[in-house]
Protein backbone atom coordinates (compact mmCIF):
# COMPACT_ATOMS: atom_id res chain seq x y z
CA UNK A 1 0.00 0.00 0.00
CA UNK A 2 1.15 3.68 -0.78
CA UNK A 3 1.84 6.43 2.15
CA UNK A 4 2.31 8.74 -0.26
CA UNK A 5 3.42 8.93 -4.06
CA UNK A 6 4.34 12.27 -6.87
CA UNK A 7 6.94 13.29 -9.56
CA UNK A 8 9.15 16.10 -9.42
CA UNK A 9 11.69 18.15 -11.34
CA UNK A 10 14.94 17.92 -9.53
CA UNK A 11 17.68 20.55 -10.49
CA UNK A 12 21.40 19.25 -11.07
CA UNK A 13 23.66 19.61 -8.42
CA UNK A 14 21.40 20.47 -5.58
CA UNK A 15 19.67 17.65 -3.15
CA UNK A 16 15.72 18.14 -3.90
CA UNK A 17 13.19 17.30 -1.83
CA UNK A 18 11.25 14.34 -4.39
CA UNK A 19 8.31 13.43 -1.73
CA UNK A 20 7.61 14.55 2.12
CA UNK A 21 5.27 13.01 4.52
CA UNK A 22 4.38 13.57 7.96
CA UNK A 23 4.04 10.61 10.16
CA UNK A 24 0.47 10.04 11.88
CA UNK A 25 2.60 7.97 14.32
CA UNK A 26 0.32 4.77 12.94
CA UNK A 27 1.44 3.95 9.72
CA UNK A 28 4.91 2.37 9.26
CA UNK A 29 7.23 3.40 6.79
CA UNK A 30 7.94 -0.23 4.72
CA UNK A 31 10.55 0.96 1.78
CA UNK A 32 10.19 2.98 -1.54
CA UNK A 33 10.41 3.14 -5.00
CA UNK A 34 11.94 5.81 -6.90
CA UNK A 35 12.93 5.92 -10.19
CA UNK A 36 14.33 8.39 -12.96
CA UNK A 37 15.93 8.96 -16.36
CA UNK A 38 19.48 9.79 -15.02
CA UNK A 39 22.04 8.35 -12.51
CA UNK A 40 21.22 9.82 -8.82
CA UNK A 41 21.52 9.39 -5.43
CA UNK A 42 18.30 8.46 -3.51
CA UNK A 43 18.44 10.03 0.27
CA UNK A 44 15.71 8.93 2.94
CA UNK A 45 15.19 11.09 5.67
CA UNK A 46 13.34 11.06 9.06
CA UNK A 47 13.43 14.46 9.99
CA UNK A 48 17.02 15.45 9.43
CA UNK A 49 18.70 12.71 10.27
CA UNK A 50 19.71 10.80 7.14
CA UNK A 51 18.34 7.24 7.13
CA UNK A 52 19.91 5.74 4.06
CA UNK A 53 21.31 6.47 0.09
CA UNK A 54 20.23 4.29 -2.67
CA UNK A 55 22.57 4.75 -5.73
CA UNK A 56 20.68 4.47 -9.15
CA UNK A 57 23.11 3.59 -12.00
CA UNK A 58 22.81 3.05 -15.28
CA UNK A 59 21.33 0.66 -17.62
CA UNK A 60 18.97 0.15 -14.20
CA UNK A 61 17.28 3.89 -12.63
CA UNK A 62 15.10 2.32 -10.45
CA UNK A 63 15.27 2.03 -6.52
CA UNK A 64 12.92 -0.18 -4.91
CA UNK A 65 14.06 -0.54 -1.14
CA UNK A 66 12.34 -2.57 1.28
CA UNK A 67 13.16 -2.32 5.08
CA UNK A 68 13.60 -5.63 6.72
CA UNK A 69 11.07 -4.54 9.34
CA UNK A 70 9.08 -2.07 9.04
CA UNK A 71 10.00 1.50 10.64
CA UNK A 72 7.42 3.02 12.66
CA UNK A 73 8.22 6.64 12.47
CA UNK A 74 7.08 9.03 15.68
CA UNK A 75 4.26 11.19 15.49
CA UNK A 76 5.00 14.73 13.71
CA UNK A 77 8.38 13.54 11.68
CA UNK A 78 8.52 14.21 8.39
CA UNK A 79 9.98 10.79 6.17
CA UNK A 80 11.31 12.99 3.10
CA UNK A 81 12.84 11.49 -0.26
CA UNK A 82 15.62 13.78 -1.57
CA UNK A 83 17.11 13.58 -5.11
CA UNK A 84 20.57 14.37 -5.86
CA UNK A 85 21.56 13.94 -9.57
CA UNK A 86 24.51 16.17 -11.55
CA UNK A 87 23.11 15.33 -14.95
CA UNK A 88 23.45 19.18 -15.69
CA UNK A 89 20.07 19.69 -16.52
CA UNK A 90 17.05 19.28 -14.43
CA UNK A 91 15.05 16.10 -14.74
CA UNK A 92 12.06 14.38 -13.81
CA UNK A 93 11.80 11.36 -11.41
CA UNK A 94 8.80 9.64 -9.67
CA UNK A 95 9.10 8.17 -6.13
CA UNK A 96 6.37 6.28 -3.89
CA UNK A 97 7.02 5.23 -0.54
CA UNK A 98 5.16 2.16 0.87
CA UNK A 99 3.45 1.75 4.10
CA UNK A 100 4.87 -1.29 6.08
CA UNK A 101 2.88 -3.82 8.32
């Protein structure tokens, strides 16, 4: 099941914020998916403290991350997915990130 899903431009050579979403201190955070037309580096966030970076290289620009249990994220912290890429030119990626059991 989807928390929360969108698309974004994200500028080169500047981390972008690709999705946000504040925790209702119920739903646990299970992984994402992210994908996008250039190489990257996928950042997850709870509140500022980075959780994780997901490389995507080529021929494969796709991220799909699954935590091996489920993180249940307090009540009022933000989970964001930020985008760095240095393609030179800004480009569009998708992410989704997937409620856990």
């Amino acid at each position: 099941m989807l928390v929360a899903e969108t698309s974004a431009s994200i500028t080169s050579g500047t981390e972008t914020t690709l999705l946000s979403w504040t925790s209702d201190g119920v739903k646990k955070v299970g992984g994402f998916i992210v994908r996008g037309p250039v190489e990257a580096e996928v950042r997850l966030y709870f509140g500022s403290t980075k959780e994780l970076t997901y490389l995507l290289t080529n021929p494969d620009r796709n991220a799909y991350f699954v935590f091996p249990k489920s993180e249940l994220v307090a009540n009022g912290t933000t989970v964001y997915i930020k985008i760095y890429q240095t393609s030179g030119a800004s480009q569009t990626f998708y992410g989704s990130l997937l409620e856990g059991n």
